[in-house]
C-alpha atoms as a PDB file:
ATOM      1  CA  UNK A   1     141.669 162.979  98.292  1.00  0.00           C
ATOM      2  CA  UNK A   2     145.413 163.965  98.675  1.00  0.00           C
ATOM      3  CA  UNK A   3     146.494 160.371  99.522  1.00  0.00           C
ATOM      4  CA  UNK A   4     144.851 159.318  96.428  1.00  0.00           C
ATOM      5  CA  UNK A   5     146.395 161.919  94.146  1.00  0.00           C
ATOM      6  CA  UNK A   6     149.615 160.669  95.699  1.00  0.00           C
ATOM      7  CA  UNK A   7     149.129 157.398  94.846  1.00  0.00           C
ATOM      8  CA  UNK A   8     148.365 158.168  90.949  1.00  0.00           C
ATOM      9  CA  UNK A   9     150.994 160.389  90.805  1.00  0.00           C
ATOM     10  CA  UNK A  10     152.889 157.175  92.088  1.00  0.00           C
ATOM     11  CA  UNK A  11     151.789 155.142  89.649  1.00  0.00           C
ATOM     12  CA  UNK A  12     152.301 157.371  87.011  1.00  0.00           C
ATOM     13  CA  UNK A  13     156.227 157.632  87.461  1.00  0.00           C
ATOM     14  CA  UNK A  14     156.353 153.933  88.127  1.00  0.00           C
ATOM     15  CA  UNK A  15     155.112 153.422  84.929  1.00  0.00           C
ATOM     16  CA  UNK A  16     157.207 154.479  82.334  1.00  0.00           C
ATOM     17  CA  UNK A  17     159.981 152.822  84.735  1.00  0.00           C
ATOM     18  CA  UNK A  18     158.708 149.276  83.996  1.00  0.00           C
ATOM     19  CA  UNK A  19     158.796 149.665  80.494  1.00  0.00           C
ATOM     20  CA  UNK A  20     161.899 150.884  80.610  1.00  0.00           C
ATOM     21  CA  UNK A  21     162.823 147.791  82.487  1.00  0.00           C
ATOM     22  CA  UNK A  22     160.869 145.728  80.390  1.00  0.00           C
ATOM     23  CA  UNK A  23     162.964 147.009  77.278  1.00  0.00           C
ATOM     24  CA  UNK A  24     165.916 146.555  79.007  1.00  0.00           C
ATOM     25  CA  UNK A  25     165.317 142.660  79.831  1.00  0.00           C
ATOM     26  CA  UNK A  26     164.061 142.436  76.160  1.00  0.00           C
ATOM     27  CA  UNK A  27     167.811 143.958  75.189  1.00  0.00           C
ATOM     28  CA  UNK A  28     169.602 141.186  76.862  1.00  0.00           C
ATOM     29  CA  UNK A  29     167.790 138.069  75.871  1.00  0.00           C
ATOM     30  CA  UNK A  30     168.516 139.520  72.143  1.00  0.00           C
ATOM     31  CA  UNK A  31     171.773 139.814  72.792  1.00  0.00           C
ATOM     32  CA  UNK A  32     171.943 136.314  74.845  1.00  0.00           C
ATOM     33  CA  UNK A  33     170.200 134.823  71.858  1.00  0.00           C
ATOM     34  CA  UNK A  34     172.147 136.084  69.419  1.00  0.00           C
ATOM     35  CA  UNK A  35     175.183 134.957  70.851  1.00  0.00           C
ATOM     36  CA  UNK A  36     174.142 131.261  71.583  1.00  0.00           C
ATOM     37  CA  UNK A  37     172.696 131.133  67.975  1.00  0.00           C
ATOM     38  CA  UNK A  38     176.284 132.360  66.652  1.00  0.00           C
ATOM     39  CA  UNK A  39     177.632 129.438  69.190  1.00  0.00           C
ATOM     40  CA  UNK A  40     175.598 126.611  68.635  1.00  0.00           C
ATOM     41  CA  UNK A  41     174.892 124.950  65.377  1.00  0.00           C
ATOM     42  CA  UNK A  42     171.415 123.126  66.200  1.00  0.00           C
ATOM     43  CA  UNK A  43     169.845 126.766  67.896  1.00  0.00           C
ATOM     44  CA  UNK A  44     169.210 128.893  65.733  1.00  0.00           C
ATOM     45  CA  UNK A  45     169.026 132.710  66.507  1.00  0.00           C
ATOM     46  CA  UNK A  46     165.458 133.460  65.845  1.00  0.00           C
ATOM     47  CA  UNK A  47     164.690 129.866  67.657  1.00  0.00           C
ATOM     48  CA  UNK A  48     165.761 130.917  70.738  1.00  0.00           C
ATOM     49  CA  UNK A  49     164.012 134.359  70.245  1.00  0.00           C
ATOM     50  CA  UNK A  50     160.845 132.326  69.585  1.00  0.00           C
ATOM     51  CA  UNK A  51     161.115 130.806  73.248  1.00  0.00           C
ATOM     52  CA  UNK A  52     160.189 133.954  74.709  1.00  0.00           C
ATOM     53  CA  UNK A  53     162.922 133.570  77.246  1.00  0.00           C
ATOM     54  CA  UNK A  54     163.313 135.893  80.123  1.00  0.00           C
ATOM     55  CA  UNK A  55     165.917 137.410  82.516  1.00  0.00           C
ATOM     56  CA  UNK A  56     166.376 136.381  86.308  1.00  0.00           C
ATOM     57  CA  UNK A  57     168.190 138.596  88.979  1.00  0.00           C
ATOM     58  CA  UNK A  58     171.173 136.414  88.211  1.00  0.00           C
ATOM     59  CA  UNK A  59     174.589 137.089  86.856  1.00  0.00           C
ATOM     60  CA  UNK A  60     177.541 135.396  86.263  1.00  0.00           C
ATOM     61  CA  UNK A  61     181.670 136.621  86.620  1.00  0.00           C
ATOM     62  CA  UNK A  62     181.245 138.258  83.438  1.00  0.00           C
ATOM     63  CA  UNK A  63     177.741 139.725  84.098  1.00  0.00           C
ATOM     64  CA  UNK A  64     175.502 137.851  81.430  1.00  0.00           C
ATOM     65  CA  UNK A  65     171.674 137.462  82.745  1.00  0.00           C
ATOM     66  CA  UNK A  66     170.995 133.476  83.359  1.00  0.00           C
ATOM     67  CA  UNK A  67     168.114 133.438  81.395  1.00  0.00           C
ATOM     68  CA  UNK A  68     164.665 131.396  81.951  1.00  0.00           C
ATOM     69  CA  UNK A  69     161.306 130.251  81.057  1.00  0.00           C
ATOM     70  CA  UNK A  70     158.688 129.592  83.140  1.00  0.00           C
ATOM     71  CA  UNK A  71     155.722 127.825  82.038  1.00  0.00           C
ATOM     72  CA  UNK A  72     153.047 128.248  84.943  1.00  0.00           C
ATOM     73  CA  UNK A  73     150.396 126.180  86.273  1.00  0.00           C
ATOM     74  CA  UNK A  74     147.121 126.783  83.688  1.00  0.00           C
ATOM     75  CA  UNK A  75     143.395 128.095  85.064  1.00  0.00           C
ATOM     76  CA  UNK A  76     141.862 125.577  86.009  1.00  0.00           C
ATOM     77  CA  UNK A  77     144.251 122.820  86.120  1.00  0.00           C
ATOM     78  CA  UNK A  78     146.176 121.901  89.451  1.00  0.00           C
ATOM     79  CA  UNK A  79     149.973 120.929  88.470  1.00  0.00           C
ATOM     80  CA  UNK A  80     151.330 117.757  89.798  1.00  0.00           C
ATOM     81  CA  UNK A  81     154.059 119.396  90.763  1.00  0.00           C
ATOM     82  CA  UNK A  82     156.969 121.764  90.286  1.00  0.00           C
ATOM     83  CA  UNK A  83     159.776 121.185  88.272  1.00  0.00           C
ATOM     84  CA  UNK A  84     163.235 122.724  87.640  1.00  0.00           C
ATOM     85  CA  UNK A  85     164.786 121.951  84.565  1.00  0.00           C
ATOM     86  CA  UNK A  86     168.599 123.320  83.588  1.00  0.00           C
ATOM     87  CA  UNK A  87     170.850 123.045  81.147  1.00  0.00           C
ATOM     88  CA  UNK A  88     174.577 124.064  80.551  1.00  0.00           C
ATOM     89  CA  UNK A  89     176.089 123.735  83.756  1.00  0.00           C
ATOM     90  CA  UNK A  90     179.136 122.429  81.795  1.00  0.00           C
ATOM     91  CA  UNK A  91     179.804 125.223  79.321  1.00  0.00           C
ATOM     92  CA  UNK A  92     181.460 122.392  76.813  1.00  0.00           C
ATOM     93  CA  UNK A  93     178.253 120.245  77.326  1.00  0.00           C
ATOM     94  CA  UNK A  94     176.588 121.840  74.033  1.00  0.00           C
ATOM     95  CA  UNK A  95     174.149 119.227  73.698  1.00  0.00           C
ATOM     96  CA  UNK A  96     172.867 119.655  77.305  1.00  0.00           C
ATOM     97  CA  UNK A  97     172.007 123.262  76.448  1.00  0.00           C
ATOM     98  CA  UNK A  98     170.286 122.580  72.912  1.00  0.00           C
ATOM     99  CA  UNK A  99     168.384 119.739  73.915  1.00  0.00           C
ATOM    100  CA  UNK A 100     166.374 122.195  76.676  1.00  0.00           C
ATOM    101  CA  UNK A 101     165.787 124.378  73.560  1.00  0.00           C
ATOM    102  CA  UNK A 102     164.161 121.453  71.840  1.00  0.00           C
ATOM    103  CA  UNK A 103     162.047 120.688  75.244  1.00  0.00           C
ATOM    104  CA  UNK A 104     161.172 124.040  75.307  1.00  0.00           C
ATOM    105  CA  UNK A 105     160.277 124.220  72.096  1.00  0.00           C
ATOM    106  CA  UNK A 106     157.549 121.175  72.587  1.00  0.00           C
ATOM    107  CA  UNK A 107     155.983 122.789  75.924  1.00  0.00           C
ATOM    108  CA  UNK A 108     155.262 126.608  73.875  1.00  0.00           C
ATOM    109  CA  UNK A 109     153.212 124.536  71.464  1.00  0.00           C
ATOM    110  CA  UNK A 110     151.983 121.465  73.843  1.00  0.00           C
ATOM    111  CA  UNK A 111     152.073 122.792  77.903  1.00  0.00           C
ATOM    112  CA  UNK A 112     148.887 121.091  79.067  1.00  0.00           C
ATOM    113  CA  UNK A 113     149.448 122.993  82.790  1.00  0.00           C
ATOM    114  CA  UNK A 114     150.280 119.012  83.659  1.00  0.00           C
ATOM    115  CA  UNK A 115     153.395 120.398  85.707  1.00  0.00           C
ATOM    116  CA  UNK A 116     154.770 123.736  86.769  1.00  0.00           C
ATOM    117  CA  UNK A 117     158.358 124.037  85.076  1.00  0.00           C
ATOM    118  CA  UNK A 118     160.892 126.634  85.508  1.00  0.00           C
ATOM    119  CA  UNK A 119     163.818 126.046  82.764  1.00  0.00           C
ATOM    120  CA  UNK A 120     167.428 127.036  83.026  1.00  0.00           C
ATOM    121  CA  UNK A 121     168.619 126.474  79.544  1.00  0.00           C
ATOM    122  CA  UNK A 122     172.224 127.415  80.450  1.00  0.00           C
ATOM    123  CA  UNK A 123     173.188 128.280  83.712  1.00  0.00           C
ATOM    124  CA  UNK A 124     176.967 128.493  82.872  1.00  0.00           C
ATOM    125  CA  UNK A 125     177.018 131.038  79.669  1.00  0.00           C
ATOM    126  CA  UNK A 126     180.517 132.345  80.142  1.00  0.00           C
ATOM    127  CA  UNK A 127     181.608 129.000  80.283  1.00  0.00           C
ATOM    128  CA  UNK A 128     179.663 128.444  76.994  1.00  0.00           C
ATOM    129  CA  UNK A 129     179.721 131.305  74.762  1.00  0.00           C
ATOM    130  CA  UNK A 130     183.893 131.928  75.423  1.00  0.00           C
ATOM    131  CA  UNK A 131     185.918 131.583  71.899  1.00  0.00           C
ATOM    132  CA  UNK A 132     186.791 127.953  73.638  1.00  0.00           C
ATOM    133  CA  UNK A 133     183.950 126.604  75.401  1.00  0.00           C
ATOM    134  CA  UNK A 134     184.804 125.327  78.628  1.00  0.00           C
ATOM    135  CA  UNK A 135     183.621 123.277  81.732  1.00  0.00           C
ATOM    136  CA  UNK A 136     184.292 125.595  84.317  1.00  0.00           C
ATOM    137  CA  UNK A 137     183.074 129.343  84.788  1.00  0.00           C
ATOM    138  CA  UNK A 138     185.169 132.379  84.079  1.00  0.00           C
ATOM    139  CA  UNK A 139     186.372 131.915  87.331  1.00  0.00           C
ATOM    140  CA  UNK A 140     187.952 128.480  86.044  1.00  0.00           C
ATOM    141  CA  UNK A 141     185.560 127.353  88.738  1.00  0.00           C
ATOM    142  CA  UNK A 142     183.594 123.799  88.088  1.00  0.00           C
ATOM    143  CA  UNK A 143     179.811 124.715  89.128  1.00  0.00           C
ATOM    144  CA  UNK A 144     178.766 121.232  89.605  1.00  0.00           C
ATOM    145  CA  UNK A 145     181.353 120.664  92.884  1.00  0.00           C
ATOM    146  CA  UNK A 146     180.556 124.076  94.270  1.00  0.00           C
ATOM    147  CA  UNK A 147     177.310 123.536  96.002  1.00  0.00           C
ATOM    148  CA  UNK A 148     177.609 123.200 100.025  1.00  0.00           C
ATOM    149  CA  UNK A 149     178.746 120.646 102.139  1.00  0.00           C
ATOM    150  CA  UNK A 150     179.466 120.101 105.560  1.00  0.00           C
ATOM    151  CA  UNK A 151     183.713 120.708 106.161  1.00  0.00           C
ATOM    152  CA  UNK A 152     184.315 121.962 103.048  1.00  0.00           C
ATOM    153  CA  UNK A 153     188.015 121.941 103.286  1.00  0.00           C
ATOM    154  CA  UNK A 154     187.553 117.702 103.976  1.00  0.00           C
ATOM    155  CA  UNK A 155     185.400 117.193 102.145  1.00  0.00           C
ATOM    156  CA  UNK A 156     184.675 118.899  98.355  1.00  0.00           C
ATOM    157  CA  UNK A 157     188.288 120.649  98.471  1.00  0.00           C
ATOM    158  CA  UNK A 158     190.046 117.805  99.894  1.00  0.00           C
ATOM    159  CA  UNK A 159     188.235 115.275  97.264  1.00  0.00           C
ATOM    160  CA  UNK A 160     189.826 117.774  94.449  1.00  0.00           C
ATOM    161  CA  UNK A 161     193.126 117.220  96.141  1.00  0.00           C
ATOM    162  CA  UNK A 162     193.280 113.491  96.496  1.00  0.00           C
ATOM    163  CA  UNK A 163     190.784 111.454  94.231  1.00  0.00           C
ATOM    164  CA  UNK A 164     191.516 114.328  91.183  1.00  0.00           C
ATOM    165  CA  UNK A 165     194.912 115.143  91.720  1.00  0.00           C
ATOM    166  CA  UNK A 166     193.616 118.707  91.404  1.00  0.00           C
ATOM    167  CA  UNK A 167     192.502 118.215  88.370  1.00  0.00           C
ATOM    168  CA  UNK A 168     191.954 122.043  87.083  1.00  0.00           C
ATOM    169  CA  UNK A 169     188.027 121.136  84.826  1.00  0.00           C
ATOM    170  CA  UNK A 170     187.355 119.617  88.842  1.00  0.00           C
ATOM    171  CA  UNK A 171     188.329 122.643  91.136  1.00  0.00           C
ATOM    172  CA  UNK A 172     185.588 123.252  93.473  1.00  0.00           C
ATOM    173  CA  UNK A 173     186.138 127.163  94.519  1.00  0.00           C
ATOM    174  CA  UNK A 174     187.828 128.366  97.174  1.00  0.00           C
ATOM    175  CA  UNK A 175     184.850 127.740  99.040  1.00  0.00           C
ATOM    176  CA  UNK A 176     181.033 126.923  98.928  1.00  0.00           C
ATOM    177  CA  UNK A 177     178.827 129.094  96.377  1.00  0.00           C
ATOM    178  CA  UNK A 178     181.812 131.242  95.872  1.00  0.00           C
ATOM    179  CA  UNK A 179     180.803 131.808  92.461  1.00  0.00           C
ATOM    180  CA  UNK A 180     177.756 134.029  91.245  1.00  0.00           C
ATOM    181  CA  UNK A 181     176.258 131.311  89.595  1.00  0.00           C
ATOM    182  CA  UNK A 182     176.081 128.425  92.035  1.00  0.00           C
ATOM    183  CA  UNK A 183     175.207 131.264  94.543  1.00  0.00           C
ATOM    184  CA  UNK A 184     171.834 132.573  92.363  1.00  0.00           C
ATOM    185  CA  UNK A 185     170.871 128.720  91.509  1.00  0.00           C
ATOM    186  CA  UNK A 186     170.621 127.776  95.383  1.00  0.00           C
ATOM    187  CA  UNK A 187     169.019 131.590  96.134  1.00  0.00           C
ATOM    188  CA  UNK A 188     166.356 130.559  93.505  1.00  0.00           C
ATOM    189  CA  UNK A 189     166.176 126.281  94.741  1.00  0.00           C
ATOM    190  CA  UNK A 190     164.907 128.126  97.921  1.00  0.00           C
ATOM    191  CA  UNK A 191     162.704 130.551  95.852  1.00  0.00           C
ATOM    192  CA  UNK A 192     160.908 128.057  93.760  1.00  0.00           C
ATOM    193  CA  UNK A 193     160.958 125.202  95.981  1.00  0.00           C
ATOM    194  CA  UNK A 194     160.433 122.739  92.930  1.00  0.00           C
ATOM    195  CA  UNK A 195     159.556 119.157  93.558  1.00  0.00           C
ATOM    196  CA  UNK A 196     162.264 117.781  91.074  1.00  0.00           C
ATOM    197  CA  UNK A 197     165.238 118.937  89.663  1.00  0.00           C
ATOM    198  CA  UNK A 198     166.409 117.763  85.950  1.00  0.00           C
ATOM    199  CA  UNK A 199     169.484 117.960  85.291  1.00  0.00           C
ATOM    200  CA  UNK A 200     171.109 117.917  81.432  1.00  0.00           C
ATOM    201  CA  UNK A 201     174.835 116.860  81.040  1.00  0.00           C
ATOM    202  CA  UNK A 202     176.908 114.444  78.344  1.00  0.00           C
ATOM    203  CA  UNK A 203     178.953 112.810  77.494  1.00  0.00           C
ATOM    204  CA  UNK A 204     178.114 108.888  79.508  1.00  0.00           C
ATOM    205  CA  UNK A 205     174.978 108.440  78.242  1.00  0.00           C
ATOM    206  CA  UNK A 206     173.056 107.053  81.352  1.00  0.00           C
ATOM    207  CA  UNK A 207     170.673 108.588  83.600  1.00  0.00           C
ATOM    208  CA  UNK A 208     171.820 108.598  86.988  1.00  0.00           C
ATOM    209  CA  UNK A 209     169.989 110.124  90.198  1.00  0.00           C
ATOM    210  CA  UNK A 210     170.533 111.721  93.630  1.00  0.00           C
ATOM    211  CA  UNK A 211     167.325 111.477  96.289  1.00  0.00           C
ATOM    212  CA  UNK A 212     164.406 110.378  97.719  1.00  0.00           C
ATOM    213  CA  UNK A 213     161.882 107.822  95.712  1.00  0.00           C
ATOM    214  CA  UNK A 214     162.428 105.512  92.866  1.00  0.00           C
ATOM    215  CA  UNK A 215     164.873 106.658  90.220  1.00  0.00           C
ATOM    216  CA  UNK A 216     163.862 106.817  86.511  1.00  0.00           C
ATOM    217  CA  UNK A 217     165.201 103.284  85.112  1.00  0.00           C
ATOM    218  CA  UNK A 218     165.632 104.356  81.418  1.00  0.00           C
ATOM    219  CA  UNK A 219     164.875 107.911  79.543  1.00  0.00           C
ATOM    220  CA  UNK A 220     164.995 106.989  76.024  1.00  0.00           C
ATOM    221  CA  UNK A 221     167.890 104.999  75.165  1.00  0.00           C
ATOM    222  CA  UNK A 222     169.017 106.194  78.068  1.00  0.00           C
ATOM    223  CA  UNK A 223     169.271 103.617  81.434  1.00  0.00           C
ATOM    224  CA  UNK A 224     169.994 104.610  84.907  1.00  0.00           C
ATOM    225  CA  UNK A 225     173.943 103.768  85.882  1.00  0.00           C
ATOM    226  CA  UNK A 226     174.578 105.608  89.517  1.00  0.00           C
ATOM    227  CA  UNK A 227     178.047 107.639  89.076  1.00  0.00           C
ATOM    228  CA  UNK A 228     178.335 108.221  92.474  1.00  0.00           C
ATOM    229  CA  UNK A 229     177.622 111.736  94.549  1.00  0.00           C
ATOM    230  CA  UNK A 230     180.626 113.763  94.036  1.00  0.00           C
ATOM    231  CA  UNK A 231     181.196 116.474  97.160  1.00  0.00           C
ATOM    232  CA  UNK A 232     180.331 119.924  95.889  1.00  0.00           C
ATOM    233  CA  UNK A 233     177.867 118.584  93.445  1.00  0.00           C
ATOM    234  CA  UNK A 234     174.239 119.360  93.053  1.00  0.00           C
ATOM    235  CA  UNK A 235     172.975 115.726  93.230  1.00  0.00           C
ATOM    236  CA  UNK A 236     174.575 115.444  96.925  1.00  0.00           C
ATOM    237  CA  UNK A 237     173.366 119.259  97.697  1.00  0.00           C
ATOM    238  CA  UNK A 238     169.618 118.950  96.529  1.00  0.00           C
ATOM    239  CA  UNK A 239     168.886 115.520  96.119  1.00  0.00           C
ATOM    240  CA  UNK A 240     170.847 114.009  99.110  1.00  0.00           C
ATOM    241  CA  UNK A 241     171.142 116.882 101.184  1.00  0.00           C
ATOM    242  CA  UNK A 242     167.627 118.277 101.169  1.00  0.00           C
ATOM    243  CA  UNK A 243     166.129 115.605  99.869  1.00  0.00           C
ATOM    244  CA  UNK A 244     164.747 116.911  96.370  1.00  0.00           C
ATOM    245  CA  UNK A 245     164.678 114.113  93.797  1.00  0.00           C
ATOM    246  CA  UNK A 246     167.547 115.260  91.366  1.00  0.00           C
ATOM    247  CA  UNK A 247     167.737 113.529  87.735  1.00  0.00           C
ATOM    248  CA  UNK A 248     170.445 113.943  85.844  1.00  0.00           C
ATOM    249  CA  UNK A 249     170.575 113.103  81.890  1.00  0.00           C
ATOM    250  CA  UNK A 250     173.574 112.472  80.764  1.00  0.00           C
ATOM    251  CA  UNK A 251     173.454 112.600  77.126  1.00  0.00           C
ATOM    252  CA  UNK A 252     176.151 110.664  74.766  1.00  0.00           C
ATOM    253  CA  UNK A 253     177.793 113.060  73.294  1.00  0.00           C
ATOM    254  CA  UNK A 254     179.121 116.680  74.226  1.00  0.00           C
ATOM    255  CA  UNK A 255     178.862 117.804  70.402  1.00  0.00           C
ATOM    256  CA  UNK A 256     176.292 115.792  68.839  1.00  0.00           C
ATOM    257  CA  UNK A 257     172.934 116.178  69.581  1.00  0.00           C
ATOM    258  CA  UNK A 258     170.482 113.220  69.777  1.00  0.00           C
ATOM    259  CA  UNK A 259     168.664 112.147  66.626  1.00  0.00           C
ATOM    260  CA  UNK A 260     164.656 113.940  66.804  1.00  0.00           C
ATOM    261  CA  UNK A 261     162.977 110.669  67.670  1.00  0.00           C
ATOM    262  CA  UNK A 262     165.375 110.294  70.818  1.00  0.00           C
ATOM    263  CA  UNK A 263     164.647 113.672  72.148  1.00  0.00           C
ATOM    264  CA  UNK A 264     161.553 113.513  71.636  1.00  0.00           C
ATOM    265  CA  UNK A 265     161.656 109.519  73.397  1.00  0.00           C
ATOM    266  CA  UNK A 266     163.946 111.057  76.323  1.00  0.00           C
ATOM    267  CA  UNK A 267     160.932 113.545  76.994  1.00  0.00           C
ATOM    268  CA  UNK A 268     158.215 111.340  76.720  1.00  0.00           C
ATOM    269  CA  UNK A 269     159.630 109.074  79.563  1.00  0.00           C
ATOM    270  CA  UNK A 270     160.586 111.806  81.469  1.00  0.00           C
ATOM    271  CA  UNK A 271     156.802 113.093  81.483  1.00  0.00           C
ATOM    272  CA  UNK A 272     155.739 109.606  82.686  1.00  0.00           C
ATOM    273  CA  UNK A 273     158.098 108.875  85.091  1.00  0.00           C
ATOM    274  CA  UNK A 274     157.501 112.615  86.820  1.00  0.00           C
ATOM    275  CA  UNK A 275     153.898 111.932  86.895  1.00  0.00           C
ATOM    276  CA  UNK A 276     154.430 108.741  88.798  1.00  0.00           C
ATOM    277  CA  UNK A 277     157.082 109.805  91.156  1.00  0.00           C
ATOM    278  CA  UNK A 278     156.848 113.813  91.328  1.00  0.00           C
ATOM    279  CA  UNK A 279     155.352 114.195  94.751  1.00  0.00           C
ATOM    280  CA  UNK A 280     155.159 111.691  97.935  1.00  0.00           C
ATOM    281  CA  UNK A 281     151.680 111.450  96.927  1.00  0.00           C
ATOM    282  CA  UNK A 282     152.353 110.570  93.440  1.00  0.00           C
ATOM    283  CA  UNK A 283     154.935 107.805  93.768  1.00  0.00           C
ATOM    284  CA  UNK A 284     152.332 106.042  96.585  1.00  0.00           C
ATOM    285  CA  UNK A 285     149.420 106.233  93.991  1.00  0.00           C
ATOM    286  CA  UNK A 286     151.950 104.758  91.195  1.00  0.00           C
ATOM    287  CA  UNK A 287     153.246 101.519  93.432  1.00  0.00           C
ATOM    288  CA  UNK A 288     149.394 101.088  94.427  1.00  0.00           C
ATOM    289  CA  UNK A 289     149.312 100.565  90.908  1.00  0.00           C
ATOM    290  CA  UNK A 290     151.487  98.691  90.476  1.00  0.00           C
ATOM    291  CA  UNK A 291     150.866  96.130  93.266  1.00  0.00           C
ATOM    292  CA  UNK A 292     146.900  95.903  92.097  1.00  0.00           C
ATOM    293  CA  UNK A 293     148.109  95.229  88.521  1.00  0.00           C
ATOM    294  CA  UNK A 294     150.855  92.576  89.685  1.00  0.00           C
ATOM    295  CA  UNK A 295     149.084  88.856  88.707  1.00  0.00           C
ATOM    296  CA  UNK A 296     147.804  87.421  92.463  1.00  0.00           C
END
């Protein structure tokens, strides 16, 4: 009987904490929204309220939440598969962070529970939401070149040095996940352990890929045009590295986002070439397909 008073009494503090937690997390995504609504021109401050984001355990330099939205498997409906979706790594890659808005925007009215998604819609706000947008952190560190390697100092720092004449929008870190950012984003990889990563960045316009399995030959207007696996980057960390298919949509312009039909095209082809190629399984059952439809 005293163990059980205990535990109500337990329960009864805890309470009132989580909604005092809750309230807090509410606090932030307000104030995250409001800030990328006063940023961006095509998200709109009560648009990204309406996504229902939420807050992670991560932080960047300046301390800003990374935000998300998960949109879980549904009752009685197996997912294909899991899939992590992020945006802004770039912080002067607007359209890569409004576009996931948009994508979002389609899965709170239309998320059939066909895949688990987890969505990152900027994982670089201090890079973003600065008076001058930039590429790199606050740290003046590039994200996308931070990500482990083997040798380090030959390989992602000494790239920097030679092939971009230490190019400052390029500079790796001083070392591997060195920054908050990077560091949360592989923390969570492990966490989640999604199936495929998506990747948004501009300004080429192509699709290119990093992994295991076919890559997507055209999103949209989109086609796939391999830029290479830079040391440091995410494509050569997940999708070479550990083997995690990792797309990445390049989008044609920094500051101009796509016309409505070709986000809504880019998504569409996305959907179908994840359900084909998602898991092992997956991409056997699609060229099994393929083969029986091929004329004899």
């Amino acid at each position: 009987m005293k163990t059980k008073t205990i535990i109500t009494t337990i329960i009864f503090i805890l309470l009132p904490l989580a909604a005092v937690h809750a309230e807090d997390n509410q606090e932030l995504v307000e104030q995250e929204c409001k800030r990328i609504g006063q940023k961006l021109g095509s998200v709109g401050i009560r648009e990204c309220l309406d996504i229902n984001l939420g807050t992670t355990n991560g932080r960047t330099v300046k301390n800003a939440p990374i935000l998300i939205k998960e949109y879980p498997p549904l009752e009685r409906r197996a997912p294909l598969g899991k899939v992590l979706l992020i945006g802004g790594i770039h912080g002067d890659e607007y359209s890569s962070v409004s576009i996931v808005f948009k994508w979002m925007r389609i899965l709170n009215d239309h998320h059939s529970g066909l895949f688990h998604w987890q969505i990152i819609p900027v994982l670089n706000p201090d890079g973003l939401l600065r008076k001058n947008s930039q590429r790199m952190n606050d740290n003046d560190v590039d994200l996308n070149r931070n990500f482990p390697m083997d040798d380090w100092e030959n390989t992602a720092l000494r790239y920097w040095i030679d092939k971009t004449k230490k190019n400052p929008r390029r500079y790796p870190g001083k070392s591997p996940l060195s920054e908050p950012e990077s560091s949360w984003l592989v923390e969570y990889i492990n966490e989640y352990n999604p199936d495929v990563i998506v990747a948004v960045h501009a300004p080429h316009g192509i699709v290119d890929y990093d992994g295991p399995r076919n890559a997507p030959y055209k999103l949209g207007r989109l086609y796939l045009n391999l830029l290479g696996t830079y040391p440091g980057s995410l494509g050569n960390y997940a999708g070479i590295q550990r083997e995690i298919p990792v797309v990445t949509i390049e989008l044609p312009y920094a500051g101009i986002m796509p016309t409505n039909s070709e986000i809504s095209s880019i998504w569409r082809d996305m959907v179908k070439w994840l359900t084909d190629n998602i898991t092992e399984e997956a991409y056997i059952e699609s060229l099994e397909k393929t083969q029986d439809a091929a004329p004899s």
